[in-house]
PDB file of N, CA and C in Angstrom:
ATOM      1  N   UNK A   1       3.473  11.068 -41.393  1.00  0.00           N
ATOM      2  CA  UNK A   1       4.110  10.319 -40.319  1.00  0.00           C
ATOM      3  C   UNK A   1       3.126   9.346 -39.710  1.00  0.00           C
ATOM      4  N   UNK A   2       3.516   8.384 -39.405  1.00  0.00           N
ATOM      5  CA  UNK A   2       2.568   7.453 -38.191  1.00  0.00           C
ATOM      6  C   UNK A   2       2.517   7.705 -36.922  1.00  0.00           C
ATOM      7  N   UNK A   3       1.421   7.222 -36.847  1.00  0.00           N
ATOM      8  CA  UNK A   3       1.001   7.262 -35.495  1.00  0.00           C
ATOM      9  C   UNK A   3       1.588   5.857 -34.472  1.00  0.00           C
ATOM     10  N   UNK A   4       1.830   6.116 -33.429  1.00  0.00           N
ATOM     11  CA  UNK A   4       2.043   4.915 -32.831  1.00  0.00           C
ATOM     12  C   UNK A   4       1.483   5.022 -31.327  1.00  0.00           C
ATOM     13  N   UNK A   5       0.644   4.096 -30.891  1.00  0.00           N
ATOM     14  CA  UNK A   5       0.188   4.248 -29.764  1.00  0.00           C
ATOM     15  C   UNK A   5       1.217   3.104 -28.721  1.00  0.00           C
ATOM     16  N   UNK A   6       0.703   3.472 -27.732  1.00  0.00           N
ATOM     17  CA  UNK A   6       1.816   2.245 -26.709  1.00  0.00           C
ATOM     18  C   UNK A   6       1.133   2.473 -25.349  1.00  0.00           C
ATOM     19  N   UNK A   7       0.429   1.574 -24.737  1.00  0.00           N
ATOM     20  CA  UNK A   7      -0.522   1.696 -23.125  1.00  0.00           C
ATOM     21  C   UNK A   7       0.688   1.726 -22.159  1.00  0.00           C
ATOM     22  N   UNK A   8       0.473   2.328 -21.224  1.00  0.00           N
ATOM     23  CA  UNK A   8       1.960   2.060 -20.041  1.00  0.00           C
ATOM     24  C   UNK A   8       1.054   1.129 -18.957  1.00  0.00           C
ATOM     25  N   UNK A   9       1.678   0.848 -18.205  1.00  0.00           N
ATOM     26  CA  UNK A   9       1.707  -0.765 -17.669  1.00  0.00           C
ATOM     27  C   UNK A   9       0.600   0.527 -16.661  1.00  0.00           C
ATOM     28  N   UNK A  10       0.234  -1.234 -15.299  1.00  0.00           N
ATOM     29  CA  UNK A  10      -0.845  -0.861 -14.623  1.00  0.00           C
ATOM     30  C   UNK A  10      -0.229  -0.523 -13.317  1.00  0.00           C
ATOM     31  N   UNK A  11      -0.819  -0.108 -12.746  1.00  0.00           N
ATOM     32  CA  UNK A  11       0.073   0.495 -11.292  1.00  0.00           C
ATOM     33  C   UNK A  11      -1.404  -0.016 -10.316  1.00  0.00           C
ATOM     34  N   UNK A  12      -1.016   0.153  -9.406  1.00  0.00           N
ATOM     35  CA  UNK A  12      -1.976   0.034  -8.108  1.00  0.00           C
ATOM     36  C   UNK A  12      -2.982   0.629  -8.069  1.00  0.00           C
ATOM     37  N   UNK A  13      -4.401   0.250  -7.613  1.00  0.00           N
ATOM     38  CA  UNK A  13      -5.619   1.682  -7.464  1.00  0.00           C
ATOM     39  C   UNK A  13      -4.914   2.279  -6.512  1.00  0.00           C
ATOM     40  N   UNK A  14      -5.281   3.784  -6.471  1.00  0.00           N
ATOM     41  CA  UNK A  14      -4.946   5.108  -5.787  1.00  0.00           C
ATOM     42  C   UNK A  14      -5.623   5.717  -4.751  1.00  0.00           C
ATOM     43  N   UNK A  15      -6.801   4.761  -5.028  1.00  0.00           N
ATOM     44  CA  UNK A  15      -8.196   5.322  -4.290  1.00  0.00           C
ATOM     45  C   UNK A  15      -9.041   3.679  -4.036  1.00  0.00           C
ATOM     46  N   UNK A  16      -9.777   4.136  -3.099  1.00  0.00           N
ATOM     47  CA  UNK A  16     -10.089   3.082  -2.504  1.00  0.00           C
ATOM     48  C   UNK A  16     -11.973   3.062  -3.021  1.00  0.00           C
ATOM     49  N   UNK A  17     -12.366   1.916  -2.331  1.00  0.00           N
ATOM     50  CA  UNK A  17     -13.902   1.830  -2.930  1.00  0.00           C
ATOM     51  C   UNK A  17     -14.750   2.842  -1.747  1.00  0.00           C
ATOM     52  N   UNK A  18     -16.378   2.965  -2.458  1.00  0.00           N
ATOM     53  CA  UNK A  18     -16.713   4.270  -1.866  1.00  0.00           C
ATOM     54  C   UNK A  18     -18.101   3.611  -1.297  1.00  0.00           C
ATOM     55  N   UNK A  19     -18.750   4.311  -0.763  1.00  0.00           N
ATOM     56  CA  UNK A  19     -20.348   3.989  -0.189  1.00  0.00           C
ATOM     57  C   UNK A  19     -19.897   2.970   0.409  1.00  0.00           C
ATOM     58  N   UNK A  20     -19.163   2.405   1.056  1.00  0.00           N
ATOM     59  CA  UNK A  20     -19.677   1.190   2.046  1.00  0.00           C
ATOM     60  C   UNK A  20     -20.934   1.323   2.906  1.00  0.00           C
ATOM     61  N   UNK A  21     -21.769   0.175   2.281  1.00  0.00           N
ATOM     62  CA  UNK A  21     -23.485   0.190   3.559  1.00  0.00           C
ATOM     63  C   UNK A  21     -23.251  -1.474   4.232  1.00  0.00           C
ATOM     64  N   UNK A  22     -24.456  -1.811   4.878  1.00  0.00           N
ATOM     65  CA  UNK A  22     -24.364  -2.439   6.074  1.00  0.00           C
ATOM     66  C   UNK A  22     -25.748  -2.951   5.499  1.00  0.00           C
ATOM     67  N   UNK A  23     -26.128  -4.241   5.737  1.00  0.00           N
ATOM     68  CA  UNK A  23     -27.427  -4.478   5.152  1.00  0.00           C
ATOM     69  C   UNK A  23     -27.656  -5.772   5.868  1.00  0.00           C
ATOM     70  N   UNK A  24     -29.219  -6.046   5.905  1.00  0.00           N
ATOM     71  CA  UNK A  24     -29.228  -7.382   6.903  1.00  0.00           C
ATOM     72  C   UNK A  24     -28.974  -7.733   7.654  1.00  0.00           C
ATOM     73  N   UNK A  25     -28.706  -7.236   8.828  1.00  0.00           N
ATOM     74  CA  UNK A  25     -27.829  -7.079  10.205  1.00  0.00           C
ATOM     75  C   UNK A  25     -28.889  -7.895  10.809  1.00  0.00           C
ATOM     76  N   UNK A  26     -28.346  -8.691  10.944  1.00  0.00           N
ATOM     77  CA  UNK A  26     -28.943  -9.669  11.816  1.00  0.00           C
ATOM     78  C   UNK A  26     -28.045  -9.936  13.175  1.00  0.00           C
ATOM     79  N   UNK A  27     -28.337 -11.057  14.067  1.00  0.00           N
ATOM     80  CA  UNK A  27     -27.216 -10.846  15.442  1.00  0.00           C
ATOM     81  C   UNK A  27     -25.959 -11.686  14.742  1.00  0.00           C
ATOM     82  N   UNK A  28     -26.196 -12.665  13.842  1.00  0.00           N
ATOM     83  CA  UNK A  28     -24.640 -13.116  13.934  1.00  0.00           C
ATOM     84  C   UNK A  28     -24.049 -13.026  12.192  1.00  0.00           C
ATOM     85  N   UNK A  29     -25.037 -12.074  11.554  1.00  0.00           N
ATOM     86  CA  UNK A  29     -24.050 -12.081  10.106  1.00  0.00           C
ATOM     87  C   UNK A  29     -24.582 -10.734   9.653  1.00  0.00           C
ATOM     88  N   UNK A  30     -24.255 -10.076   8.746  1.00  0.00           N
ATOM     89  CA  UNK A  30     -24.647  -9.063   7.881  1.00  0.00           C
ATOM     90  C   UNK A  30     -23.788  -9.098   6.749  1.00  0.00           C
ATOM     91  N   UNK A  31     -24.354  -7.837   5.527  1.00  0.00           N
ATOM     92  CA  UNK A  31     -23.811  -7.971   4.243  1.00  0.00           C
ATOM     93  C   UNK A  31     -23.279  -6.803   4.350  1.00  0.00           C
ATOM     94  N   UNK A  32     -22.051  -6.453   3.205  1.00  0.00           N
ATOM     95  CA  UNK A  32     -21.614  -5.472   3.333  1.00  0.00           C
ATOM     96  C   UNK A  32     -21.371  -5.467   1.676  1.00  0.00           C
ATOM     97  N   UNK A  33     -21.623  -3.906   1.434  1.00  0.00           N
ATOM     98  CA  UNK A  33     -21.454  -3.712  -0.020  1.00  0.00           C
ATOM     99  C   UNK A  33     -20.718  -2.371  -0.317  1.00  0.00           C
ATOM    100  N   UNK A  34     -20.217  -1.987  -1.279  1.00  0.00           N
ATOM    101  CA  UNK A  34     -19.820  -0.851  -1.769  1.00  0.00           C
ATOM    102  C   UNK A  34     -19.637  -0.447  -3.074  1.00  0.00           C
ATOM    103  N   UNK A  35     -19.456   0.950  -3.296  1.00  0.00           N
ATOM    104  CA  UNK A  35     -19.646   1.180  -5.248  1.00  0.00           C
ATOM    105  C   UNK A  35     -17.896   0.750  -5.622  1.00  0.00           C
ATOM    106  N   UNK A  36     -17.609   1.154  -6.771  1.00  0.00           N
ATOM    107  CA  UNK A  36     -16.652   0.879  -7.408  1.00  0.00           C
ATOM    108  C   UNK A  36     -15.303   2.009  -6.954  1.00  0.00           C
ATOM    109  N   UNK A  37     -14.455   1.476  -7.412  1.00  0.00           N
ATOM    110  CA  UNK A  37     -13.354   2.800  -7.298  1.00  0.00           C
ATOM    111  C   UNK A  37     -13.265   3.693  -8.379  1.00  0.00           C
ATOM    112  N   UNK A  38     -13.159   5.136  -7.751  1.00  0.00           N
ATOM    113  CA  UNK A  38     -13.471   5.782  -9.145  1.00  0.00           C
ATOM    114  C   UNK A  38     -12.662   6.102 -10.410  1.00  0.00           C
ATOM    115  N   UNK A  39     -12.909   5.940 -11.224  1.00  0.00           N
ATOM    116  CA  UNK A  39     -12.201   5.346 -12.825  1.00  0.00           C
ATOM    117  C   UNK A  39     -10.804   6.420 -12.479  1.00  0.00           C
ATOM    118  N   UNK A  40     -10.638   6.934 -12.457  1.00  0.00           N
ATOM    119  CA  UNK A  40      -9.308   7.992 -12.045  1.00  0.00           C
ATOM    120  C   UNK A  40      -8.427   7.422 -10.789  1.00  0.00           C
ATOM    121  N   UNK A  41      -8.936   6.309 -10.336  1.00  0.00           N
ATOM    122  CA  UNK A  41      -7.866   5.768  -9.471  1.00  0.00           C
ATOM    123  C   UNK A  41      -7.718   4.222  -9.640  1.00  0.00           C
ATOM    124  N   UNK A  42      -8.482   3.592 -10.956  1.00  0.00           N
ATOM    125  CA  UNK A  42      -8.083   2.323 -10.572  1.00  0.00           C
ATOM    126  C   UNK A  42      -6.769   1.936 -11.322  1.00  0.00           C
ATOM    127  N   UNK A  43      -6.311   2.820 -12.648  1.00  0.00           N
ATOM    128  CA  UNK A  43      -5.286   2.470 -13.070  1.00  0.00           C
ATOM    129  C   UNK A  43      -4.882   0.957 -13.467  1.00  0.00           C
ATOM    130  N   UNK A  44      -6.150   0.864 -13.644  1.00  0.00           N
ATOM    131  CA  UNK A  44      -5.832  -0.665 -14.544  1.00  0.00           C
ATOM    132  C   UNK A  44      -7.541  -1.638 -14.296  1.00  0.00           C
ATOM    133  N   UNK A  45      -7.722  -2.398 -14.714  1.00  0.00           N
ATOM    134  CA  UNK A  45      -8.693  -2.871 -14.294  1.00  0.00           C
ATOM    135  C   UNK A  45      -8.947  -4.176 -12.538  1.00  0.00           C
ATOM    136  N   UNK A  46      -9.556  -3.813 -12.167  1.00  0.00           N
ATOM    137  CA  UNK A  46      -9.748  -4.345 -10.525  1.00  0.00           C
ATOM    138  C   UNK A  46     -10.491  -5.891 -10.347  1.00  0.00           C
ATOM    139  N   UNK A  47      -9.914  -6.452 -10.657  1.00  0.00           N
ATOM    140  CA  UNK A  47      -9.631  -8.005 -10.543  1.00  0.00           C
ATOM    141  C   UNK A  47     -10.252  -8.325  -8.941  1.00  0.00           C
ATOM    142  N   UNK A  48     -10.806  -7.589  -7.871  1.00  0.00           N
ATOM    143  CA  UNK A  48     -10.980  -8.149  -6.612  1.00  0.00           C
ATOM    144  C   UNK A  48     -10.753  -7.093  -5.317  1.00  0.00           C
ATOM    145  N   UNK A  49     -11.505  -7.398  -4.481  1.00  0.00           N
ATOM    146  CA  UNK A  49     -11.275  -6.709  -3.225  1.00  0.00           C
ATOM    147  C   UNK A  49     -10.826  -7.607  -1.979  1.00  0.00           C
ATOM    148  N   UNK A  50     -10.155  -6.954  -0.998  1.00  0.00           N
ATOM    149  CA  UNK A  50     -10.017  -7.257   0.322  1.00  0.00           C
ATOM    150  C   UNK A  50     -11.045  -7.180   1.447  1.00  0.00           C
ATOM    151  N   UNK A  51     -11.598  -7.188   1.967  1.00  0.00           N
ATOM    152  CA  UNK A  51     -12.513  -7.135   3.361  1.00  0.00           C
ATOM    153  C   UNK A  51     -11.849  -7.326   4.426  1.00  0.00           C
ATOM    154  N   UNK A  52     -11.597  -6.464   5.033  1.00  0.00           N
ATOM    155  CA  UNK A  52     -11.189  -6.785   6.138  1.00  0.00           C
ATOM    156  C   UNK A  52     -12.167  -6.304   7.576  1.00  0.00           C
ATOM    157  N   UNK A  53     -12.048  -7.007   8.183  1.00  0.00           N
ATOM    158  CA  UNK A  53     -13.325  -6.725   9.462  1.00  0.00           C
ATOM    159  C   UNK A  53     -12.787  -7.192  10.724  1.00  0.00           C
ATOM    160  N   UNK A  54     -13.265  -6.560  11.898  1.00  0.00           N
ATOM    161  CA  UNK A  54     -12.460  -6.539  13.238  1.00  0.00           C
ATOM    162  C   UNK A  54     -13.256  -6.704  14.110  1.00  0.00           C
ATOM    163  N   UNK A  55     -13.088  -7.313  15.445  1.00  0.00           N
ATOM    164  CA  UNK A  55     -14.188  -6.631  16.662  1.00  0.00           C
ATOM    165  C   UNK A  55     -12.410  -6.813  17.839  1.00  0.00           C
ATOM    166  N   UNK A  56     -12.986  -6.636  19.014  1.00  0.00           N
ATOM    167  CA  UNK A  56     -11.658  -5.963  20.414  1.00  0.00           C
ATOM    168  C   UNK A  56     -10.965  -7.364  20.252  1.00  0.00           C
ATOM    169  N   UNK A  57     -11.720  -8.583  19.639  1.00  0.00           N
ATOM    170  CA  UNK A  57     -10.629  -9.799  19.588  1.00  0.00           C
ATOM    171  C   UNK A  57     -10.161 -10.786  18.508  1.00  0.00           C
ATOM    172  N   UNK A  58     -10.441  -9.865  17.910  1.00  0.00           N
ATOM    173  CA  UNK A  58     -10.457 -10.961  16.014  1.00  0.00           C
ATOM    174  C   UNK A  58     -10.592  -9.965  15.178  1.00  0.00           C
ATOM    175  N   UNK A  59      -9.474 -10.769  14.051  1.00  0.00           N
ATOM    176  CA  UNK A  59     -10.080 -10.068  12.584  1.00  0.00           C
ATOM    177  C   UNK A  59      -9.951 -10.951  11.728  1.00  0.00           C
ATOM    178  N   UNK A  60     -10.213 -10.330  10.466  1.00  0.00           N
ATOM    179  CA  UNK A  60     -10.036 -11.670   9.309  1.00  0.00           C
ATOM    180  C   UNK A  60     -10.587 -10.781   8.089  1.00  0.00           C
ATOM    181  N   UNK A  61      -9.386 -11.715   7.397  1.00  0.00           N
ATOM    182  CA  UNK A  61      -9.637 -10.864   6.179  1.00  0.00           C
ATOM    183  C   UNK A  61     -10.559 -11.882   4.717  1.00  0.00           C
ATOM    184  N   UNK A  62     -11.122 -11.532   4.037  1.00  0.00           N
ATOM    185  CA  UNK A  62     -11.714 -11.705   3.045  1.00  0.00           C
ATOM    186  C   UNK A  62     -11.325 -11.710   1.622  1.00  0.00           C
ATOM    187  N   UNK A  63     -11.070 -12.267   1.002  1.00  0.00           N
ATOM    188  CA  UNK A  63     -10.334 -12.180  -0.463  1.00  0.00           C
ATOM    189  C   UNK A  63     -11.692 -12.351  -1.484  1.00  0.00           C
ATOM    190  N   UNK A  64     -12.062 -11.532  -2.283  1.00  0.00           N
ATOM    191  CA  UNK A  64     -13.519 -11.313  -2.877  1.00  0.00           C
ATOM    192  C   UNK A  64     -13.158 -11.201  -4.184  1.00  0.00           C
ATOM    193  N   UNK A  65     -12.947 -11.987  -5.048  1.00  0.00           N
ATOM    194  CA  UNK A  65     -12.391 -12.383  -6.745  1.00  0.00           C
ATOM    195  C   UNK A  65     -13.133 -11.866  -7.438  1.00  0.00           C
ATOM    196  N   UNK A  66     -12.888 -11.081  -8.652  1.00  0.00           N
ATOM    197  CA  UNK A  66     -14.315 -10.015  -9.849  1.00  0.00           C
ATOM    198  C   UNK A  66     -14.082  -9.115  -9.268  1.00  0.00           C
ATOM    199  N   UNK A  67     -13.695  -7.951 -10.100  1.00  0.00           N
ATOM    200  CA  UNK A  67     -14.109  -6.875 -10.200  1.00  0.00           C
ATOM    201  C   UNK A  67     -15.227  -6.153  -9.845  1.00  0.00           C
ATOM    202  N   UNK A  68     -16.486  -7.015 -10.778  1.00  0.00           N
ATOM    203  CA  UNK A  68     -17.608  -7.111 -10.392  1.00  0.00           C
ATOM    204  C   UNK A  68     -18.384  -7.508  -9.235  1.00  0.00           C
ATOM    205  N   UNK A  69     -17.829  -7.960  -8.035  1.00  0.00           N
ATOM    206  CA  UNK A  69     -18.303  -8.735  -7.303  1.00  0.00           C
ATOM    207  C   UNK A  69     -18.241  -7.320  -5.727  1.00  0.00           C
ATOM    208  N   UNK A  70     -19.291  -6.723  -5.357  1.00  0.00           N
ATOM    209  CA  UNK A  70     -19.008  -6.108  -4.697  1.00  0.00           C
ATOM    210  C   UNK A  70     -20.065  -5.800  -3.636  1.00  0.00           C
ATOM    211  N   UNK A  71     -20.137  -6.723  -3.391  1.00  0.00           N
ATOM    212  CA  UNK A  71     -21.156  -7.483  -1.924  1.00  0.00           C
ATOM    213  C   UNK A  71     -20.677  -8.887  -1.463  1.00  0.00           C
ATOM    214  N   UNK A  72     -20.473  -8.718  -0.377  1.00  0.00           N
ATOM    215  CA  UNK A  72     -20.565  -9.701   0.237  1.00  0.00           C
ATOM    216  C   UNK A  72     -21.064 -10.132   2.187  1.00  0.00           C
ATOM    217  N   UNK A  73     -21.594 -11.034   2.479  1.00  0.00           N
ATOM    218  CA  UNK A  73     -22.007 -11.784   3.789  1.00  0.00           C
ATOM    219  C   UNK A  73     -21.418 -12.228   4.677  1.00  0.00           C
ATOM    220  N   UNK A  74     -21.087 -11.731   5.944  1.00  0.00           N
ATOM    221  CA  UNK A  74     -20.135 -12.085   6.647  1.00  0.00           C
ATOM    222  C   UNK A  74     -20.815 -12.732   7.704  1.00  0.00           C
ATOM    223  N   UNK A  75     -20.761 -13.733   8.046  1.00  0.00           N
ATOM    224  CA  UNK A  75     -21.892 -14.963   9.068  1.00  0.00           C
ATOM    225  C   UNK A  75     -20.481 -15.325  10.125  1.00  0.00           C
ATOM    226  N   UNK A  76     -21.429 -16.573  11.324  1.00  0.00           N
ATOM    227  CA  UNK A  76     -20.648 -16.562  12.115  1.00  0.00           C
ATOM    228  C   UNK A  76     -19.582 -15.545  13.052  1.00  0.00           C
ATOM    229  N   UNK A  77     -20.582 -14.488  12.836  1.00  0.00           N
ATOM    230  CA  UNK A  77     -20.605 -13.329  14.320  1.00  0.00           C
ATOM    231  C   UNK A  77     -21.256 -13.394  15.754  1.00  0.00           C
ATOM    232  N   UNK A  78     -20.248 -12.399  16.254  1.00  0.00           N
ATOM    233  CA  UNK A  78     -21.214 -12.367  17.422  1.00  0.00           C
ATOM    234  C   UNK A  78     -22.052 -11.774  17.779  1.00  0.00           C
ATOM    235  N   UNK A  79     -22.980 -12.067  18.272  1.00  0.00           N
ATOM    236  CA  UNK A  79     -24.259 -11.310  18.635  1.00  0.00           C
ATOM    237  C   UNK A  79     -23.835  -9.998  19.066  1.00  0.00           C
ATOM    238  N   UNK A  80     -24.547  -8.977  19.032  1.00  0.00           N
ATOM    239  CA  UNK A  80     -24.001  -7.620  19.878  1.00  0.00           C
ATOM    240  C   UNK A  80     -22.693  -7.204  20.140  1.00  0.00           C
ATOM    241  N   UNK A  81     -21.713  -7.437  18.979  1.00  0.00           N
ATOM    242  CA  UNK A  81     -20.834  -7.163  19.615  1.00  0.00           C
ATOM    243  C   UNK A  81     -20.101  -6.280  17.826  1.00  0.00           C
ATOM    244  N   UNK A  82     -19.303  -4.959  18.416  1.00  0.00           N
ATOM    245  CA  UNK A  82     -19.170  -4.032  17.650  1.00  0.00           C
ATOM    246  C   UNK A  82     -18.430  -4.675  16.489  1.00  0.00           C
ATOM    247  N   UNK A  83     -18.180  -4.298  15.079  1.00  0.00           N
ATOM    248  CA  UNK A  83     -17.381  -5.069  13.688  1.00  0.00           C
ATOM    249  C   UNK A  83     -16.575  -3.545  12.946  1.00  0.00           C
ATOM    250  N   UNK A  84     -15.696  -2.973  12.966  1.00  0.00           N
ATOM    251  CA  UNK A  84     -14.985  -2.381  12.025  1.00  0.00           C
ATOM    252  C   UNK A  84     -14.206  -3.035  10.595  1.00  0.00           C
ATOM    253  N   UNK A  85     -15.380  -2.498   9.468  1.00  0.00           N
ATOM    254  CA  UNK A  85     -15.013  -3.452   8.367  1.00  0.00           C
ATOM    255  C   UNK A  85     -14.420  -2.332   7.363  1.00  0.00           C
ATOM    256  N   UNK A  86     -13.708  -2.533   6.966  1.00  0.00           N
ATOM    257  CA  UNK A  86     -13.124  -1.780   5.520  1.00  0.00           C
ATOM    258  C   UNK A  86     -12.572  -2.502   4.386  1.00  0.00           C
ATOM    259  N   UNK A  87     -12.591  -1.783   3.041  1.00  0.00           N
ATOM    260  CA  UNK A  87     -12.495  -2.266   1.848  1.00  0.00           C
ATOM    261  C   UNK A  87     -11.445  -1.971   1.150  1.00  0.00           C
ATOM    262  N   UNK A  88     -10.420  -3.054   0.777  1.00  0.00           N
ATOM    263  CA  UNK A  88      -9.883  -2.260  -0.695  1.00  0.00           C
ATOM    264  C   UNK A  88      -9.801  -2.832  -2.130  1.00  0.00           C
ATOM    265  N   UNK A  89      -9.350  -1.984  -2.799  1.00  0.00           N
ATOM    266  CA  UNK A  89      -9.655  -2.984  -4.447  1.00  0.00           C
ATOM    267  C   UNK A  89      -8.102  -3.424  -4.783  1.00  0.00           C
ATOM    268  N   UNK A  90      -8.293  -4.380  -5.345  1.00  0.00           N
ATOM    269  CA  UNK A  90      -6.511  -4.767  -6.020  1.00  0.00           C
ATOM    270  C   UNK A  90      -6.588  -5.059  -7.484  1.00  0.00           C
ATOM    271  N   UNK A  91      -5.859  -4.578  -8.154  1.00  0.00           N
ATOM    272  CA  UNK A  91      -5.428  -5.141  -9.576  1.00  0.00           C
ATOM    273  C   UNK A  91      -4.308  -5.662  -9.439  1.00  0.00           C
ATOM    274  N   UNK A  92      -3.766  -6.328 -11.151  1.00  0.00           N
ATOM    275  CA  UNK A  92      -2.596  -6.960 -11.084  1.00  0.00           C
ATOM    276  C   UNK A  92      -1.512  -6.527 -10.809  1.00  0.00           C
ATOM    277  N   UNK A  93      -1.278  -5.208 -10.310  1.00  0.00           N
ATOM    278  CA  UNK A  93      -0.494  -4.401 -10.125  1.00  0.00           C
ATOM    279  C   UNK A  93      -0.322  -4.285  -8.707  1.00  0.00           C
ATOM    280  N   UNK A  94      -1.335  -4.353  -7.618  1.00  0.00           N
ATOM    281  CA  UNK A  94      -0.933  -4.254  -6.215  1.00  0.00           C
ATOM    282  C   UNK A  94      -2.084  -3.883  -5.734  1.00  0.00           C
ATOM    283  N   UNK A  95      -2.790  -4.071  -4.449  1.00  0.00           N
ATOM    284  CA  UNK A  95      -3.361  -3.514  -3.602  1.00  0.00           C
ATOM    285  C   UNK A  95      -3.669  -2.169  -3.199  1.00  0.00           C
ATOM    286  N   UNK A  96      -4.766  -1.666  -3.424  1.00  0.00           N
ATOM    287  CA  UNK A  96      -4.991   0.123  -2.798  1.00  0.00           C
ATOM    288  C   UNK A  96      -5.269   0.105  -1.851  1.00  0.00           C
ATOM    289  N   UNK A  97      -5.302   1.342  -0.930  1.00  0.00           N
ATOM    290  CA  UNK A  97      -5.700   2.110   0.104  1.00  0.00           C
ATOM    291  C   UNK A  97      -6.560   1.531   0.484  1.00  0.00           C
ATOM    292  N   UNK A  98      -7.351   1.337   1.743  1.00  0.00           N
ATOM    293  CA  UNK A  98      -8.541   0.456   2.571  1.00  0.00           C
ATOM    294  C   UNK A  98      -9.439   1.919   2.212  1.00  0.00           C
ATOM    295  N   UNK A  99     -10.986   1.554   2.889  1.00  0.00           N
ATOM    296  CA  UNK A  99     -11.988   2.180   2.744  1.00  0.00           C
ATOM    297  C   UNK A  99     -11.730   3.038   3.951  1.00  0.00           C
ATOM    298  N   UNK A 100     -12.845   3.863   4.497  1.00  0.00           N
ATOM    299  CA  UNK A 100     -12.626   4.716   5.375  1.00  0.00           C
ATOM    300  C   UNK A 100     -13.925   3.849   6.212  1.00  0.00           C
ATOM    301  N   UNK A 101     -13.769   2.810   7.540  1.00  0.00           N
ATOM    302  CA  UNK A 101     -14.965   2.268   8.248  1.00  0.00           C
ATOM    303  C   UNK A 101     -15.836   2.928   8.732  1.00  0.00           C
TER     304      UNK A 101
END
């Protein structure tokens, strides 16, 4: 008999990216990086992340293209003043879960 293989389509990551660190903190920018999502939740390959980051009067989100690409510099801050940032990964399939800030 033959064999026949057949891939099923891609669905959304399940799980979100991990290690978020904080680097270069300077008063008005810092970098923010994190590891990958782990192979059991990306369910397809991860084309890009979201960033999203906050302080008590603004947010804004970040659109970060590659898979590979998983650092990035956020400038034009304010001095001393608190940032809740979280991450998620997207494939062609949809958007996952944010990071835990």
């Amino acid at each position: 008999s033959d064999n026949r293989i057949q891939q099923t389509e891609q669905a959304e990551p399940t799980s979100s990216p991990e290690n978020i660190i904080f680097s270069s903190v300077e008063a008005r920018s810092l970098t923010v990086s994190w590891d990958e999502v782990p192979p059991s939740g990306q369910n397809g390959p991860i084309t890009g992340y979201l960033l999203y980051y906050t302080n008590t009067t603004f947010s804004d989100t970040i659109n970060i293209t590659g898979g590979e690409n998983r650092a990035y510099t956020l400038t034009k801050l304010r001095p001393y003043t608190n940032y809740t940032v979280t991450v998620s990964a997207y494939n062609d399939a949809g958007t996952g879960p944010t990071s835990d800030n």
